[in-house]
Protein backbone atom coordinates (compact mmCIF):
# COMPACT_ATOMS: atom_id res chain seq x y z
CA UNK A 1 52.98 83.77 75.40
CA UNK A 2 51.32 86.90 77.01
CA UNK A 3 52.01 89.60 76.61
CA UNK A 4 51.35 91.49 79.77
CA UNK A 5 53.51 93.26 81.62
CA UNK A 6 54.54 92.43 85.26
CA UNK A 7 54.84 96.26 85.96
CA UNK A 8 54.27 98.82 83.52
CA UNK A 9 57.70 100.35 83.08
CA UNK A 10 57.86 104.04 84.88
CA UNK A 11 61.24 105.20 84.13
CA UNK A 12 60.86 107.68 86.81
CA UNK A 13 59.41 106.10 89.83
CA UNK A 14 61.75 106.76 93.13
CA UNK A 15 65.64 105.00 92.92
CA UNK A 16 66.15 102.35 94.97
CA UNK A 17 69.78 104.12 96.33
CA UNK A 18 70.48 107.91 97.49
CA UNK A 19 73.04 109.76 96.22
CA UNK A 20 75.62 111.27 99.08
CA UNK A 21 79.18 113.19 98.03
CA UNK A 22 80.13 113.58 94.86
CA UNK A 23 84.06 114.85 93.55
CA UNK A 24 85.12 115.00 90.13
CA UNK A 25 88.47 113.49 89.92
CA UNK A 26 88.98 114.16 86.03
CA UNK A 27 88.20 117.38 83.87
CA UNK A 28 88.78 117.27 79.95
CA UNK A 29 87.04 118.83 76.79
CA UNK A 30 84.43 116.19 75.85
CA UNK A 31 83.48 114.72 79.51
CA UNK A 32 84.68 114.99 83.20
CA UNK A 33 84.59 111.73 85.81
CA UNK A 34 82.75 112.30 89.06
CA UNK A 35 83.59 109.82 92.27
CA UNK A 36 79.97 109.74 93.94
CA UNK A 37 78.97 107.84 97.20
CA UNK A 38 75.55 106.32 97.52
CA UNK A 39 73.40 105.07 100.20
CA UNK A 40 71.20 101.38 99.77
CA UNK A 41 69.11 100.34 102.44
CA UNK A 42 70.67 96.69 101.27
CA UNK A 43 74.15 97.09 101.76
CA UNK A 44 74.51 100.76 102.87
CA UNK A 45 77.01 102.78 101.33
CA UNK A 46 78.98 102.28 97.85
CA UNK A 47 81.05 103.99 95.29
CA UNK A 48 80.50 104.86 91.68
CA UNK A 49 82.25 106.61 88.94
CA UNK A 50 80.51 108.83 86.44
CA UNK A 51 81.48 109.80 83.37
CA UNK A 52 79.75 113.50 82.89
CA UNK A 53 78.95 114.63 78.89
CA UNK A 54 79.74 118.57 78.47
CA UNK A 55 78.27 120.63 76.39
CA UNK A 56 75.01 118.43 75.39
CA UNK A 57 74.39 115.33 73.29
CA UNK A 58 76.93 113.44 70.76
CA UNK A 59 75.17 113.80 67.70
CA UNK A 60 75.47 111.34 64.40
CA UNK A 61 74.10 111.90 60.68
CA UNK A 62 73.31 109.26 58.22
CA UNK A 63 73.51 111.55 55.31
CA UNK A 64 71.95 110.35 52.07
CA UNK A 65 73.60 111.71 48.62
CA UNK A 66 71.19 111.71 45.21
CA UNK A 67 72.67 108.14 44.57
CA UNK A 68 71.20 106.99 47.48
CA UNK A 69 74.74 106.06 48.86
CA UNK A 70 75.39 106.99 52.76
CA UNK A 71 79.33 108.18 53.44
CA UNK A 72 81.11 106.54 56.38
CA UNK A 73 84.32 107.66 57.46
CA UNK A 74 87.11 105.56 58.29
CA UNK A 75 88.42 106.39 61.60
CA UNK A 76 91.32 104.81 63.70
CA UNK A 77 90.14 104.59 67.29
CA UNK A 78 93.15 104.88 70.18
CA UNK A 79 91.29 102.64 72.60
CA UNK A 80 90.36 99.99 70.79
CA UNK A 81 93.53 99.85 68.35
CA UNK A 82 91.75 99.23 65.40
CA UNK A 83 90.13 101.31 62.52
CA UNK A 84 86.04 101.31 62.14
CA UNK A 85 83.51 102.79 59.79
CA UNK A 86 81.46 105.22 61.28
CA UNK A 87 78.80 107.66 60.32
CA UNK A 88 80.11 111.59 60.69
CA UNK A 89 79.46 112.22 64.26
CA UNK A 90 81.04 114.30 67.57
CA UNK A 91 80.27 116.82 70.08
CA UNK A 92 79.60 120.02 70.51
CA UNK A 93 82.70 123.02 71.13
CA UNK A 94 80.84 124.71 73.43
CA UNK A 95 77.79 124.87 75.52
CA UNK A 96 75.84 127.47 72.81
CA UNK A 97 76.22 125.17 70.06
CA UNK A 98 73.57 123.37 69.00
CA UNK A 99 72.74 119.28 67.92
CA UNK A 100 71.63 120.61 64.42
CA UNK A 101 74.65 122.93 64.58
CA UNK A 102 76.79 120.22 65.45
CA UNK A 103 75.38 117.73 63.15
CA UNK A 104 75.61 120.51 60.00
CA UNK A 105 79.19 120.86 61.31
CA UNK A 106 80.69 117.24 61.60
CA UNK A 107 79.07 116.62 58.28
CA UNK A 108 80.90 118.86 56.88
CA UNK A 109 84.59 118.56 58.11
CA UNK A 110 84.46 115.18 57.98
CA UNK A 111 82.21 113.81 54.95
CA UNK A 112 82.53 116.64 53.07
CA UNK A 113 78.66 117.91 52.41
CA UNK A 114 76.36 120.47 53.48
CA UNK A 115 72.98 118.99 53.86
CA UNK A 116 69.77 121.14 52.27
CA UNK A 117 67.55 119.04 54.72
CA UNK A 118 68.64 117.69 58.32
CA UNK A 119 65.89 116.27 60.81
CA UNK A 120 66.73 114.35 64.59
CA UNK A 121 65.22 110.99 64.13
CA UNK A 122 66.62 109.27 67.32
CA UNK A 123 68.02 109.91 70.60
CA UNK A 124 69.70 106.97 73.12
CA UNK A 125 71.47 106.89 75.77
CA UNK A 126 75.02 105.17 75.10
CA UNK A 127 76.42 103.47 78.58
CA UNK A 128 74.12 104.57 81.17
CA UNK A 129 75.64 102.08 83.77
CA UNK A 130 78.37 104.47 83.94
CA UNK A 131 77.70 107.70 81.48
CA UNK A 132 74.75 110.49 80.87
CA UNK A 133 76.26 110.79 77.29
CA UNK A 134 73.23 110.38 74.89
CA UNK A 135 73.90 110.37 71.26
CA UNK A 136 70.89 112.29 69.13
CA UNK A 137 71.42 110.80 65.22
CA UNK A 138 69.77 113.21 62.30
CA UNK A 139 69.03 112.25 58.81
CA UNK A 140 70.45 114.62 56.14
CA UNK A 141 69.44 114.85 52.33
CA UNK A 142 70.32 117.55 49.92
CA UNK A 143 73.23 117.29 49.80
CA UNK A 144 75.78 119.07 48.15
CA UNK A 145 80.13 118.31 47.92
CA UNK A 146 82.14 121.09 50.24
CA UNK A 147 85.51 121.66 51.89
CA UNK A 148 86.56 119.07 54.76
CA UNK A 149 88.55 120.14 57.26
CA UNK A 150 91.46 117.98 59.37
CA UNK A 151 89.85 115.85 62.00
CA UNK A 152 92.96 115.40 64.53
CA UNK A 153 95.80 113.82 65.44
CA UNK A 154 94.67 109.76 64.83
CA UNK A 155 92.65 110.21 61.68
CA UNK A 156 93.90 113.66 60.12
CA UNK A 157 92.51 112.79 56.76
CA UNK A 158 90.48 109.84 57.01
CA UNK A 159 88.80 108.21 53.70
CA UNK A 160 85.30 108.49 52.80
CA UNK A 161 83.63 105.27 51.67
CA UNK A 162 80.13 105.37 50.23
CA UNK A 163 77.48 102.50 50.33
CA UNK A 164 73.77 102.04 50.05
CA UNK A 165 71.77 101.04 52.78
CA UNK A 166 71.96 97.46 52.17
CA UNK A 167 75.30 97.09 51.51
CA UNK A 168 75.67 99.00 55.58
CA UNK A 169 72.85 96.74 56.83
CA UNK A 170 74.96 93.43 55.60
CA UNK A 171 77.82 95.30 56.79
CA UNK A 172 76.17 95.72 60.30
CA UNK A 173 75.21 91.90 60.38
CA UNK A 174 78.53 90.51 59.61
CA UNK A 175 80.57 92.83 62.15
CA UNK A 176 82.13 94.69 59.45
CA UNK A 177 80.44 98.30 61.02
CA UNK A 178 81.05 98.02 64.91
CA UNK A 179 80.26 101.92 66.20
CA UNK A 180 77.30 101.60 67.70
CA UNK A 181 75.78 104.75 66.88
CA UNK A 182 76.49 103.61 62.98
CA UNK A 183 75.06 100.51 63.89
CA UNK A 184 71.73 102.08 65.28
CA UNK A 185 71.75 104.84 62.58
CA UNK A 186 71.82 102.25 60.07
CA UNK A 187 69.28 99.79 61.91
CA UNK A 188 66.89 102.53 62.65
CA UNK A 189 67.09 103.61 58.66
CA UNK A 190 66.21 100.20 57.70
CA UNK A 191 63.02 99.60 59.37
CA UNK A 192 62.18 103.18 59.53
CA UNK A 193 63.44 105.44 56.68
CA UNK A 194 60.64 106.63 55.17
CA UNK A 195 58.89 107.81 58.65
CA UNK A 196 62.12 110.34 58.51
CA UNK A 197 61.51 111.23 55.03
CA UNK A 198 58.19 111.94 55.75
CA UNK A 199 58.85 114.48 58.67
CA UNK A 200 61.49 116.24 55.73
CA UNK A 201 58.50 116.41 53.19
């Protein structure tokens, strides 16, 4: 098979469409929904909808304690009616804050640990056929047991459940860990770990 490309990929050559109006029809503390109208020289004008990420990037940390166990956090998710295991992870409260902030944050309230050493390790974007959310994921060692905090309404005290990397890489394979920004935390640690440990040296 070769293994040339057709085109080499230029994420930002011109779009093939040209953005017209745009009104946001929904405003709410994580994300707000635009209606935008674009232009093709195919089939002239469409619609799209949206979804608009405030305040920055999701972020998610695979935290690592001296056992070399990684906590997940059960969470019951409204949507999808169903309870998954998912890395500590959210947004940002306000514009100022920060991805490390954030990350130092949600590892706290809802694992339980501060982190002596925290490092980005990847960035994607999540649904960018309708979103600009991108998740950044950090990899924390050092860690040391602290306060958690209430997480909300659906999951005010969730459970902690620790495992090693293996056991979440099986657990990733057979469907048991769904999130996919556990899933690609836990992928990304597998065939690239030491890389991050490394950069933490």
């Amino acid at each position: 098979m070769s293994t040339d490309n057709y085109r080499t990929f230029d994420p930002w050559r011109p779009a093939p469409v040209r953005e017209g109006a745009r009104k946001q029809i929904v405003e709410s503390h994580y994300f707000n929904v635009d209606r935008v109208s674009f232009e093709s020289p195919g089939i002239g004008q469409f619609e799209r909808y949206v979804l608009q990420e405030n305040n920055g990037d999701t972020v998610g940390v695979l935290a690592v304690t001296d056992e070399g166990t990684i906590p997940f956090v059960e969470q019951y998710r409204v949507p999808t009616h169903r309870w998954t295991l998912e890395i500590p992870a959210g947004h940002a409260n306000s514009h100022s804050e920060r991805p490390l902030d954030v990350a130092k944050r949600k590892l706290r309230e809802e694992a339980g640990f501060e982190a002596g050493r925290m490092a980005q390790f990847c960035r994607f974007v999540n649904t960018p056929s309708f979103s600009n959310q991108h998740t950044a994921l950090f990899y924390a060692t050092g860690l040391t047991p602290t306060v958690r905090e209430p997480m909300g309404p659906e999951t005010p005290r969730p459970r902690v459940r620790f495992y090693t990397l293996d056991d979440a890489y099986q657990m990733v394979i057979n469907g048991t860990i769904i999130d996919a920004k556990s899933v690609i935390a836990v992928l990304q640690a597998r065939c690239g770990i030491k890389a991050v440990e490394d950069d933490q040296a």
